[in-house]
Protein backbone atom coordinates (compact mmCIF):
# COMPACT_ATOMS: atom_id res chain seq x y z
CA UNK A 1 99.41 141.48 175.75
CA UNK A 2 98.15 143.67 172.96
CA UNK A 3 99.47 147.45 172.95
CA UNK A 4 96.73 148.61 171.19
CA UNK A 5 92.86 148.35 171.51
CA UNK A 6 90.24 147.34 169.26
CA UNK A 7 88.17 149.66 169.16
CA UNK A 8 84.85 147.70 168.50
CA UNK A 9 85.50 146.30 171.48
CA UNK A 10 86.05 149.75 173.43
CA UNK A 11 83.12 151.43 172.37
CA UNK A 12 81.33 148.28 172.69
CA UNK A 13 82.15 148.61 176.64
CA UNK A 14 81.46 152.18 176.43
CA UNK A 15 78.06 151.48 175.30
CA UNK A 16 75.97 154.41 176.72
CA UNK A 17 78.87 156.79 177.81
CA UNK A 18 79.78 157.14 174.21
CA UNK A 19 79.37 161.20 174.48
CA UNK A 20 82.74 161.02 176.79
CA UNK A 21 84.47 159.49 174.21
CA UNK A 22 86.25 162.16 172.53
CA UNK A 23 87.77 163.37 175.83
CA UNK A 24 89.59 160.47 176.10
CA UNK A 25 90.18 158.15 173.05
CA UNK A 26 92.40 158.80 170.65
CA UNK A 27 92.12 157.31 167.55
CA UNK A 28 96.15 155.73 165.92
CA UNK A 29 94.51 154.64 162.99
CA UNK A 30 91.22 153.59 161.40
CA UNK A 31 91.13 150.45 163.58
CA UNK A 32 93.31 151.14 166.64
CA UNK A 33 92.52 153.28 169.66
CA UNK A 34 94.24 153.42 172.55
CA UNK A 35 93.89 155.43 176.43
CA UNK A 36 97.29 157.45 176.89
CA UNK A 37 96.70 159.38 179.87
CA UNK A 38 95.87 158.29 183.29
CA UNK A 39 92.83 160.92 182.95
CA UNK A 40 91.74 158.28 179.88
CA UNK A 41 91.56 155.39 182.37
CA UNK A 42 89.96 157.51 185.19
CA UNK A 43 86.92 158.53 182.63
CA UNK A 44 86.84 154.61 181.29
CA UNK A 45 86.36 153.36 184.59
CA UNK A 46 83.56 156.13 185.28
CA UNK A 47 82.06 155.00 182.55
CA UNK A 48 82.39 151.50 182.97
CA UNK A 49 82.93 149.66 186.23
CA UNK A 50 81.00 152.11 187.84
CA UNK A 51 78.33 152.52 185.32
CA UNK A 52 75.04 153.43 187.11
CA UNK A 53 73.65 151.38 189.67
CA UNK A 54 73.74 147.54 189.37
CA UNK A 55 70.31 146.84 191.50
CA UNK A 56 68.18 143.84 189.80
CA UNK A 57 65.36 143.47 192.23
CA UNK A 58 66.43 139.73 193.36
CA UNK A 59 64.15 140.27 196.26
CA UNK A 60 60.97 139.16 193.68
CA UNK A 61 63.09 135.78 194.21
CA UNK A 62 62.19 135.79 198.37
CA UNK A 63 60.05 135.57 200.93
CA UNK A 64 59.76 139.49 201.21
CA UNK A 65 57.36 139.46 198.30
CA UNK A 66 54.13 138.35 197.87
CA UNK A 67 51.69 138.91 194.73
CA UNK A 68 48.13 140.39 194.25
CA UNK A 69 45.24 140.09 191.63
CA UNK A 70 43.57 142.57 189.92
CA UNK A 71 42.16 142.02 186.37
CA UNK A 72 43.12 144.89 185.07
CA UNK A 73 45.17 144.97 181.86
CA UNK A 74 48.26 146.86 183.32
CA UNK A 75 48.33 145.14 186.09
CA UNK A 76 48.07 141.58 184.27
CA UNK A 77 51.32 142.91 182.45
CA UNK A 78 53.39 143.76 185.22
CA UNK A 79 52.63 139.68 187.08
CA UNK A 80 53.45 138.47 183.53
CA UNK A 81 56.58 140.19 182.98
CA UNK A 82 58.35 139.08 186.31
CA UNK A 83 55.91 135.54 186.50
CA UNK A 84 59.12 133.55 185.52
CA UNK A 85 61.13 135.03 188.43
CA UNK A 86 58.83 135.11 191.48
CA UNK A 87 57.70 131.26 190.43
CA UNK A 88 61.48 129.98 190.22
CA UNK A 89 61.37 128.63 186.51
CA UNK A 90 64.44 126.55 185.81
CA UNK A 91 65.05 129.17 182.65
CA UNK A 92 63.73 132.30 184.73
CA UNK A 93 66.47 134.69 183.42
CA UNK A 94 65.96 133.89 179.87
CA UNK A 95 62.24 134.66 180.11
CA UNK A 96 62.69 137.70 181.85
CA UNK A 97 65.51 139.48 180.31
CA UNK A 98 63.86 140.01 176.65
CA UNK A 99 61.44 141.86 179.19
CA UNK A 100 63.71 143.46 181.31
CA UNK A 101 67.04 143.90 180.21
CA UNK A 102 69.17 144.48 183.90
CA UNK A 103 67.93 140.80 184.92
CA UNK A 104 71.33 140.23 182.38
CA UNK A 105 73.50 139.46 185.11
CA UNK A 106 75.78 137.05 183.81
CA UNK A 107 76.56 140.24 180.79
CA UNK A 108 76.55 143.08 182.47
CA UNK A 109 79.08 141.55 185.01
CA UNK A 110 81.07 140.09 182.47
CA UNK A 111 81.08 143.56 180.75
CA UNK A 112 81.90 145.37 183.73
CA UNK A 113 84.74 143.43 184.44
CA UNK A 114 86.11 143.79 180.78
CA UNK A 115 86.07 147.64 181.34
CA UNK A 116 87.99 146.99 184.65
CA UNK A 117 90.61 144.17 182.76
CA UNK A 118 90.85 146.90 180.01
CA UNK A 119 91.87 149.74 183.00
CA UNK A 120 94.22 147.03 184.19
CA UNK A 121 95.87 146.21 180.94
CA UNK A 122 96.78 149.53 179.90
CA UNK A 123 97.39 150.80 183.71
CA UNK A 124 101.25 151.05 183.19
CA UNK A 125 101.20 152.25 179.72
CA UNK A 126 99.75 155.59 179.61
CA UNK A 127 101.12 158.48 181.60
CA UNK A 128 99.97 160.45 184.72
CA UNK A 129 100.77 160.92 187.99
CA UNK A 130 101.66 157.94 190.04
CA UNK A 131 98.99 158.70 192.68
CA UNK A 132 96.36 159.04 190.26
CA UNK A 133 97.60 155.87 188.51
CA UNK A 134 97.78 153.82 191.58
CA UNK A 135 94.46 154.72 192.67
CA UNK A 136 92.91 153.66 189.23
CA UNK A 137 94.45 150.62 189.96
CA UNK A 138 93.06 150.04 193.37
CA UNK A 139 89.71 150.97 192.30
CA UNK A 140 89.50 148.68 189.40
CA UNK A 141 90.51 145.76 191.51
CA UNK A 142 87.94 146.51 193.90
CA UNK A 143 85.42 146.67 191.13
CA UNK A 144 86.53 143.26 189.62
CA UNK A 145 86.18 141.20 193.11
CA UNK A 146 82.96 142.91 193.60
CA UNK A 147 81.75 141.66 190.09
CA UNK A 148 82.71 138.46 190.49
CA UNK A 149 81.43 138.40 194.07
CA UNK A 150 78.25 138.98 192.61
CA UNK A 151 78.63 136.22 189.73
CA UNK A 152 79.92 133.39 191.92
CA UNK A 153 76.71 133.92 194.06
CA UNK A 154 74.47 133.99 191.45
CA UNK A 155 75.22 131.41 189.53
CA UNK A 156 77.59 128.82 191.56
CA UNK A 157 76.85 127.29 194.97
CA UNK A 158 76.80 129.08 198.09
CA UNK A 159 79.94 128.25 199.54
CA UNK A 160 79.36 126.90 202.80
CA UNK A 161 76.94 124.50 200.55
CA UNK A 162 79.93 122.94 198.74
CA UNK A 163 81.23 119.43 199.65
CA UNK A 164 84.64 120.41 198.32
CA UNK A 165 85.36 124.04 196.89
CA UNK A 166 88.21 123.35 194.84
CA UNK A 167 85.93 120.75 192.59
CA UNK A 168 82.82 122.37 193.15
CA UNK A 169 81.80 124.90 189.80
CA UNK A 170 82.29 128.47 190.22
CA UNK A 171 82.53 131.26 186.98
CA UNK A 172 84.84 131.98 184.58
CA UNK A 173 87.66 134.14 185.28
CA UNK A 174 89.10 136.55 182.97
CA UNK A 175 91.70 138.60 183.96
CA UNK A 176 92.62 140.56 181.00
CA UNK A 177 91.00 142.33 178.45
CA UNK A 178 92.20 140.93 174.89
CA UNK A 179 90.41 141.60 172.01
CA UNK A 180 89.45 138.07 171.02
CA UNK A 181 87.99 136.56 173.69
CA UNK A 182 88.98 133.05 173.78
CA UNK A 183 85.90 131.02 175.93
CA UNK A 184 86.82 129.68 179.21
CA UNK A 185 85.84 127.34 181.66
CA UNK A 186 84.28 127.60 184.50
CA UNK A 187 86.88 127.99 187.62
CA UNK A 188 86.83 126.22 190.83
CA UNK A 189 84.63 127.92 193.63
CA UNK A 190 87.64 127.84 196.00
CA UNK A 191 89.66 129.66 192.74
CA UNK A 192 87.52 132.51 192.15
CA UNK A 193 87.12 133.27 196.21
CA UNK A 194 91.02 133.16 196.01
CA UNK A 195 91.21 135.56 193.26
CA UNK A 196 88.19 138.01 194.80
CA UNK A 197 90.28 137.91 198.16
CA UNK A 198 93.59 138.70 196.29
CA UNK A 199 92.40 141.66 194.59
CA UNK A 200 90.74 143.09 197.67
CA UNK A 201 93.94 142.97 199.41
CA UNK A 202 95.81 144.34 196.92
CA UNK A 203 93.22 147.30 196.52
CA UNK A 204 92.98 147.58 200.04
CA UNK A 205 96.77 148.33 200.15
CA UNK A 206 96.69 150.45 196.96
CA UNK A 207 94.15 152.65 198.17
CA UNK A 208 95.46 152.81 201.89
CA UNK A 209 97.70 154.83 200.05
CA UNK A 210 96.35 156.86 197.13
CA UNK A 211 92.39 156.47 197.56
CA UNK A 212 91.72 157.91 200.84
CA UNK A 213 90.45 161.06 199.54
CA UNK A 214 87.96 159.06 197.08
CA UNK A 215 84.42 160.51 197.28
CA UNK A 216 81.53 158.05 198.58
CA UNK A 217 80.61 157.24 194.85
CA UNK A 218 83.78 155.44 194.52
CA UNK A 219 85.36 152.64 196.15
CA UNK A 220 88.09 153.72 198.85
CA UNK A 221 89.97 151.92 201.51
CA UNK A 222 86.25 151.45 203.98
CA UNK A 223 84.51 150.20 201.27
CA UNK A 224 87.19 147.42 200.14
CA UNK A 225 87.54 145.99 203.52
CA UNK A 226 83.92 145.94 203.80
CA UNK A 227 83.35 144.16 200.73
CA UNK A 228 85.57 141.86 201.96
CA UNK A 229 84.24 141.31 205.74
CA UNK A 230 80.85 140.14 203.16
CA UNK A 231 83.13 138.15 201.74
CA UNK A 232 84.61 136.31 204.57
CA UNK A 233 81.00 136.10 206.04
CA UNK A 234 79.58 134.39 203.30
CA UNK A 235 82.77 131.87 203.30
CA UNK A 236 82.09 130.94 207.42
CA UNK A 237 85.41 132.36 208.03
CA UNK A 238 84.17 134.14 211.16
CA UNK A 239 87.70 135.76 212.70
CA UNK A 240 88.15 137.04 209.26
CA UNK A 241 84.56 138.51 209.46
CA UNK A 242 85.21 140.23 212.67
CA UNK A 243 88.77 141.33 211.82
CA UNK A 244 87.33 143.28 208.66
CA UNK A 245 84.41 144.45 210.29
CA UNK A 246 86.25 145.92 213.68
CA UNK A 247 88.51 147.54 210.60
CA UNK A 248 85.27 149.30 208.77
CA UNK A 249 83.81 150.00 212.60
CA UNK A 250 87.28 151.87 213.43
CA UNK A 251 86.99 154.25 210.77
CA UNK A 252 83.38 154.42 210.26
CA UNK A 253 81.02 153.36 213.00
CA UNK A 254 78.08 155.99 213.14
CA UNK A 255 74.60 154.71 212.74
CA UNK A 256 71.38 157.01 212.15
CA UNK A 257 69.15 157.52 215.16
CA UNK A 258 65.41 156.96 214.01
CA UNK A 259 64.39 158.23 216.90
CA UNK A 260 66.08 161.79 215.77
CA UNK A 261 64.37 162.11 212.50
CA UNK A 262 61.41 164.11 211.51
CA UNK A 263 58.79 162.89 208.71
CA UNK A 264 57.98 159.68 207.61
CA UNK A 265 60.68 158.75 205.45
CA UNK A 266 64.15 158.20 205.45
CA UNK A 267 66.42 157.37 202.42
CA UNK A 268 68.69 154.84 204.09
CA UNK A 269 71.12 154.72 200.86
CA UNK A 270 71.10 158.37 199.86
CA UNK A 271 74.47 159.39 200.94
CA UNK A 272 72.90 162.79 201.10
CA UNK A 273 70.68 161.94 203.91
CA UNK A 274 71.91 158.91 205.13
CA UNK A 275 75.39 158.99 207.56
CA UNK A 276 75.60 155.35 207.05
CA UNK A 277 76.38 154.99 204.06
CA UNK A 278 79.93 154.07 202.81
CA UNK A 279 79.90 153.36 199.42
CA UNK A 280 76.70 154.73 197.22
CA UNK A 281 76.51 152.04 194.55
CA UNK A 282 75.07 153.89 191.24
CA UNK A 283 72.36 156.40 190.77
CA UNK A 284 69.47 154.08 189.75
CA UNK A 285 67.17 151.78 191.32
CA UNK A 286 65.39 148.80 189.31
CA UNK A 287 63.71 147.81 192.81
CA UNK A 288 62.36 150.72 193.80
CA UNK A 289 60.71 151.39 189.82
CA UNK A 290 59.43 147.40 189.99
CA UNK A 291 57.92 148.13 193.44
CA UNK A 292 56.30 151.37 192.27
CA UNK A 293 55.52 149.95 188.52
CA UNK A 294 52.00 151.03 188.50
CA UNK A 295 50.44 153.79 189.82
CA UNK A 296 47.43 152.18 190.74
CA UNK A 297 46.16 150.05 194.00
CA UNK A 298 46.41 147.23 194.71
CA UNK A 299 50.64 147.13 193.32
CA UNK A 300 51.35 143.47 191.52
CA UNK A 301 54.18 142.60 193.56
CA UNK A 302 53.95 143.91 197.24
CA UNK A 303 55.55 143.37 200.77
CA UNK A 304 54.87 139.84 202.15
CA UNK A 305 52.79 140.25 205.68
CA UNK A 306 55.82 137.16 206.91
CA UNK A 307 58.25 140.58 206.53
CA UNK A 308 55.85 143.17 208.10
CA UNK A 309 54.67 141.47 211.28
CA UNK A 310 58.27 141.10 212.76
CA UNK A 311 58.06 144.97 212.76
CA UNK A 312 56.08 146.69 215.33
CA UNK A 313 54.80 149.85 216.37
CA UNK A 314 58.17 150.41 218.52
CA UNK A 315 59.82 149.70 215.73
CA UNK A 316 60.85 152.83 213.38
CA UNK A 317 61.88 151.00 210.52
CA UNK A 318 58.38 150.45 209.96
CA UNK A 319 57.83 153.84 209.60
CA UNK A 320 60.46 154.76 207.61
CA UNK A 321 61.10 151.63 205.64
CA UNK A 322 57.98 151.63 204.47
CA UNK A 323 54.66 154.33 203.34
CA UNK A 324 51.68 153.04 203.71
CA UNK A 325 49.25 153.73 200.05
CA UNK A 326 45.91 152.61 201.05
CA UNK A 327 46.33 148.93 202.82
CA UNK A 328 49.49 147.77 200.91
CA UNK A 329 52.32 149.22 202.24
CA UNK A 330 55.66 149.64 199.77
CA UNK A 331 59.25 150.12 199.98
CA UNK A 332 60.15 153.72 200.69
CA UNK A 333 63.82 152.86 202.42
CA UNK A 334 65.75 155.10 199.33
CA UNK A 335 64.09 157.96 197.45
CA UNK A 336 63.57 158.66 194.57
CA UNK A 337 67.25 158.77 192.66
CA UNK A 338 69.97 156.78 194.45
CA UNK A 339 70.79 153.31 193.96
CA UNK A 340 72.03 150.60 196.98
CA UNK A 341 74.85 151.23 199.53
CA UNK A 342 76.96 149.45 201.52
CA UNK A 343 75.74 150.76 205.04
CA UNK A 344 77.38 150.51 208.53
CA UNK A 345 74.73 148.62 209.75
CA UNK A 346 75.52 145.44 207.70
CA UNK A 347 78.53 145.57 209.75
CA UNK A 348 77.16 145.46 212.38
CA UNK A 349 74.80 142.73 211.68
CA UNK A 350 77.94 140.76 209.77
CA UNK A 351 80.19 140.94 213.18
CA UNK A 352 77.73 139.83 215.22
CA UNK A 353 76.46 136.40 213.31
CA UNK A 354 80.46 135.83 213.07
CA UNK A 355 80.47 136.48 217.01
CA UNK A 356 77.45 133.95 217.60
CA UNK A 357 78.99 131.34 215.09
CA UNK A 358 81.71 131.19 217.67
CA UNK A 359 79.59 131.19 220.28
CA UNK A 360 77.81 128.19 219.17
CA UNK A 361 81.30 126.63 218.91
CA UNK A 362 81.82 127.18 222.73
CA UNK A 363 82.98 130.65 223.11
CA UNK A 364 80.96 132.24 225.91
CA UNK A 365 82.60 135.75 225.17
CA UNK A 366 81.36 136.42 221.85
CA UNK A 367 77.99 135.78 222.82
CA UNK A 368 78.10 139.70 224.87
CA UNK A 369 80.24 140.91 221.93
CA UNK A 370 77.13 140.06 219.43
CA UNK A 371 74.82 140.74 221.48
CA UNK A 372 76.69 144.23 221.83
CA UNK A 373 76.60 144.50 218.15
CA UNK A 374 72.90 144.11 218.02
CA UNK A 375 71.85 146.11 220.73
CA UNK A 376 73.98 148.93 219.34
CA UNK A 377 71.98 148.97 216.18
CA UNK A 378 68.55 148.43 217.96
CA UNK A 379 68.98 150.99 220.42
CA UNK A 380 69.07 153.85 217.02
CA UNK A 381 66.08 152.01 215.26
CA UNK A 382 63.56 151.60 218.28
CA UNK A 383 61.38 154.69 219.92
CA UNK A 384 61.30 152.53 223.31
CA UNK A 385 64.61 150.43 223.57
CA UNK A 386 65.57 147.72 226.17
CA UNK A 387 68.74 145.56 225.87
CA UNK A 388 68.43 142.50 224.36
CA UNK A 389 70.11 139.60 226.70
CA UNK A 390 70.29 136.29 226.30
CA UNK A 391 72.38 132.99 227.22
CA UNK A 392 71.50 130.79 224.86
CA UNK A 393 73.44 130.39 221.24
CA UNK A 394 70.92 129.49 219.06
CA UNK A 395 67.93 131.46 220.68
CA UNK A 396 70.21 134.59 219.84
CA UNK A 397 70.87 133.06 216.37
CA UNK A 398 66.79 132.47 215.36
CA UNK A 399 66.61 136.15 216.47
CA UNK A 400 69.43 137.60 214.49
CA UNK A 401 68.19 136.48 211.62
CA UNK A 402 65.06 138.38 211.84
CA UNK A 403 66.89 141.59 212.74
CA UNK A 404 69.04 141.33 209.82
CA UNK A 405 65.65 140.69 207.48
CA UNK A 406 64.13 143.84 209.58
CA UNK A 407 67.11 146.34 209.09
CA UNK A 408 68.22 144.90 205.28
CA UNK A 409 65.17 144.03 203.72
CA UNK A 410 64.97 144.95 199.91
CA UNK A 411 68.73 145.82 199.59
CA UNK A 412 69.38 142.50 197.54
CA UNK A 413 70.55 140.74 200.91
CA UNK A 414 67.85 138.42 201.75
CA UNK A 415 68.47 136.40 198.73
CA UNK A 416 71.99 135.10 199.33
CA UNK A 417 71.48 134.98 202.88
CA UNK A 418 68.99 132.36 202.40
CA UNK A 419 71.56 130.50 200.13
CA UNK A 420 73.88 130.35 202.67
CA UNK A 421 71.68 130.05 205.37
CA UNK A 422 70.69 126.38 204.17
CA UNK A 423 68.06 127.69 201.00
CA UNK A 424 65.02 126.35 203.37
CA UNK A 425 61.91 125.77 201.49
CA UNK A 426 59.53 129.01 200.18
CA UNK A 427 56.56 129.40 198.53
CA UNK A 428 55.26 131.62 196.46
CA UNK A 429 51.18 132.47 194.98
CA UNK A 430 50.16 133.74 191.87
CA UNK A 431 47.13 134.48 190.07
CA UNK A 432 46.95 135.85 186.36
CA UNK A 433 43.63 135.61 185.12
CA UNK A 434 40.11 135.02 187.14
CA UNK A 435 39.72 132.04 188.71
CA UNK A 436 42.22 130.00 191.54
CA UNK A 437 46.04 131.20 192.34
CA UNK A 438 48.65 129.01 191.23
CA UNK A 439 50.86 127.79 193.98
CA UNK A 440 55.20 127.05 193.43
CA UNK A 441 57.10 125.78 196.23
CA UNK A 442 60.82 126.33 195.99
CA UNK A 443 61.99 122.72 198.01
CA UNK A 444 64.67 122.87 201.12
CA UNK A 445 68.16 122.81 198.95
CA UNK A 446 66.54 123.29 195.84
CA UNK A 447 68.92 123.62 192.68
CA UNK A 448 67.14 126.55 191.69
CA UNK A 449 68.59 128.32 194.64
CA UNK A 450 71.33 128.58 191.70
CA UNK A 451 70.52 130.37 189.01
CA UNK A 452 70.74 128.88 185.10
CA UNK A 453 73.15 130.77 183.25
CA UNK A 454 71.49 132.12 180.20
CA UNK A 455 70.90 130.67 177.21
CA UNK A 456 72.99 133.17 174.96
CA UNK A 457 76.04 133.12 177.32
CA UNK A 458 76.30 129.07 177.03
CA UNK A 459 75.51 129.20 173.21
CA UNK A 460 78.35 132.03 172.65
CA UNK A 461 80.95 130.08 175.10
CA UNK A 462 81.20 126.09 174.29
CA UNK A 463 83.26 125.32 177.32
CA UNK A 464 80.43 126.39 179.77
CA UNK A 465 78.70 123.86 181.99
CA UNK A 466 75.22 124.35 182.83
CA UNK A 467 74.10 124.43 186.47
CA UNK A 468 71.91 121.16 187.24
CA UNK A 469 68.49 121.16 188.04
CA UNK A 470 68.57 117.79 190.15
């Protein structure tokens, strides 16, 4: 390991947070930085892993989104720019990020988990208090898993989809920051789950410890273990799911009643407003500006009527999910500044598929325990509630999966839960010029349900392999 930094490749991670850097770089020589302080670290993984919000609008990619027409120039624009996207090109990201820059995923991950490596690295060479160091440590940890949480679903198969995990292509891991980046190969799907679930237990433990006390903007012991109940959930390892979620519910359980709330909207990831809300992830939000991208009716990209007919008039997510501008109703779940948030609801939602997994597998008690779970969330989001019962499996099932569409809808879930929910076929219309609408079917199991990895990343790293499109 390296004692010193680059510093082309620090300030190349610190892109955008460069006026901090003075407080804590300090240069050696012409060439050589290095952080000496734990303070350095803190402000590098500020700047960094938690840099803004991370929120490309994946949604475009679902059946929450439908398109309009209107031959108007601006208008035009906005369907071109995100055409590649909602139609499911095979090389979608590399026509859309000259356009707009955050569809980068595979980079800005990749980056983001070079500014937590770098924490890592230097962790135990600079000096500061052991709580404060400890805590660093924790946080970047959580940071990395989350990263690569994100990666792995983007651009490998869901997990429940693979045959065999351990042969099955996942991303490249890097788990250190040198300066020359030597390219990797992809690692096993089963290899970088085992690495996201080892640094979420270790973080978990770290920041049992010495991250209670972190504020909502920053990972803390909740928001690890609820990473990692999403984790488990997406991996079918259902008692893991409940044990992690029963661990979030214990120390965080409170869910807004919609009932309770006066005007017409409510900011569901504004840790401000919002009592749900146990990690705020970033300040920005790409979804809500693509929504709202023009300023005139009819919007390009609006809310599929699929979406807004399983909400009713009893329903108050309707109301405050959504405002209503003329007859297109759009998004109006988070305000006008914050960015996504993990929210206790999800853990709700994530318990109780877990519970009727098992109950499909012959255990009669978890069927009460989800149907617990969802009647505790319905009973805050309805104006008229009755219980939900039922005693069949499967019916319960086909109905939870609409609740979790109604409560999480544009919060970058529906996405990967149709990946792992068997990527069943969706179609999308689109119409760019007078005439007919074009029609693109995304087929059942569909290799597009994984994305390409851009074109730069595979030029710049020889030992990639592509993701196949049959």
């Amino acid at each position: 390991m390296k004692k010193y930094i680059h510093k082309a490749l620090l300030l190349g991670l610190l892109t955008g947070c460069l006026s901090c850097q003075k407080n804590f770089l300090k240069e050696s020589s012409q060439d050589l930085i290095r952080p000496t302080t734990t303070t350095d670290l803190n402000q590098l993984l500020m700047g960094v892993g938690y840099r803004e919000g991370w929120d490309p609008p994946i949604d475009i990619l679902t059946d929450d989104i439908t398109s309009t027409f209107d031959n108007k120039e601006q208008h035009i624009n906005i369907l071109n720019k995100y055409y590649a996207l909602f139609t499911w090109q095979p090389d979608l990201l590399d026509q859309t990020i000259p356009k707009n820059p955050i569809f980068d995923l595979w980079s800005i991950a990749y980056q983001r988990i070079k500014g937590c490596n770098l924490v890592l690295d230097n962790i135990d060479k600079v000096s500061g208090p052991t709580e404060e160091r400890e805590n660093i440590r924790g946080q970047a940890l959580g940071l990395r898993a989350y990263y690569y949480f994100m990666l792995v679903n983007f651009f490998a198969r869901p997990y429940a989809a693979a045959k065999d995990p351990a042969t099955e292509l996942g991303v490249p891991l890097m788990l250190n920051a040198e300066v020359s980046d030597t390219p990797q190969p992809r690692a096993s799907l089963q290899a970088v789950y085992e690495q996201i679930e080892m640094d979420l237990i270790k973080a978990i433990s770290l920041l049992d410890q010495y991250g209670v006390k972190n504020q909502i903007y920053r990972l803390n012991n909740i928001a690890v273990r609820f990473i990692l109940c999403r984790v488990y959930l997406y991996q079918q390892q259902w008692d893991k799911t409940i044990q992690y979620a029963d661990a979030v519910l214990q120390s965080k359980s409170i869910l807004q009643q919609y009932s309770k709330l006066s005007g017409n909207e409510f900011a569901v990831a504004d840790p401000l407003s919002s009592p749900e809300v146990v990690w705020s992830i970033g300040s920005s939000n790409a979804q809500l500006k693509f929504m709202n991208s023009i300023n005139y009716e009819p919007l390009a990209f609006d809310v599929d009527e699929s979406l807004t007919k399983l909400l009713d008039s009893n329903d108050l997510r309707l109301k405050f999910g959504f405002t209503a501008i003329g007859v297109h109703p759009f998004r109006a779940k988070y305000g006008d500044t914050n960015g996504y948030a993990l929210r206790t609801a999800e853990i709700y939602l994530n318990r109780a598929e877990a519970y009727i997994q098992k109950a499909l597998g012959g255990d009669k008690a978890a069927l009460e325990k989800a149907l617990s779970d969802i009647n505790t969330l319905r009973s805050n989001r309805l104006l008229t509630f009755s219980p939900l019962s039922s005693q069949d499996p499967q019916e319960l099932y086909d109905f939870y999966k609409a609740e979790r569409r109604r409560e999480l809808c544009f919060e970058n879930h529906r996405w990967f839960d149709l990946r792992r929910w068997g990527m069943p076929e969706l179609q999308h219309s689109i119409q760019v010029a007078p005439g007919l609408p074009e029609t693109f079917i995304l087929k059942h199991n569909d290799p597009r349900y994984t994305l390409q990895i851009p074109r730069e990343a595979m030029l710049l790293n020889p030992k990639l392999t592509q993701n196949p499109l049959n």
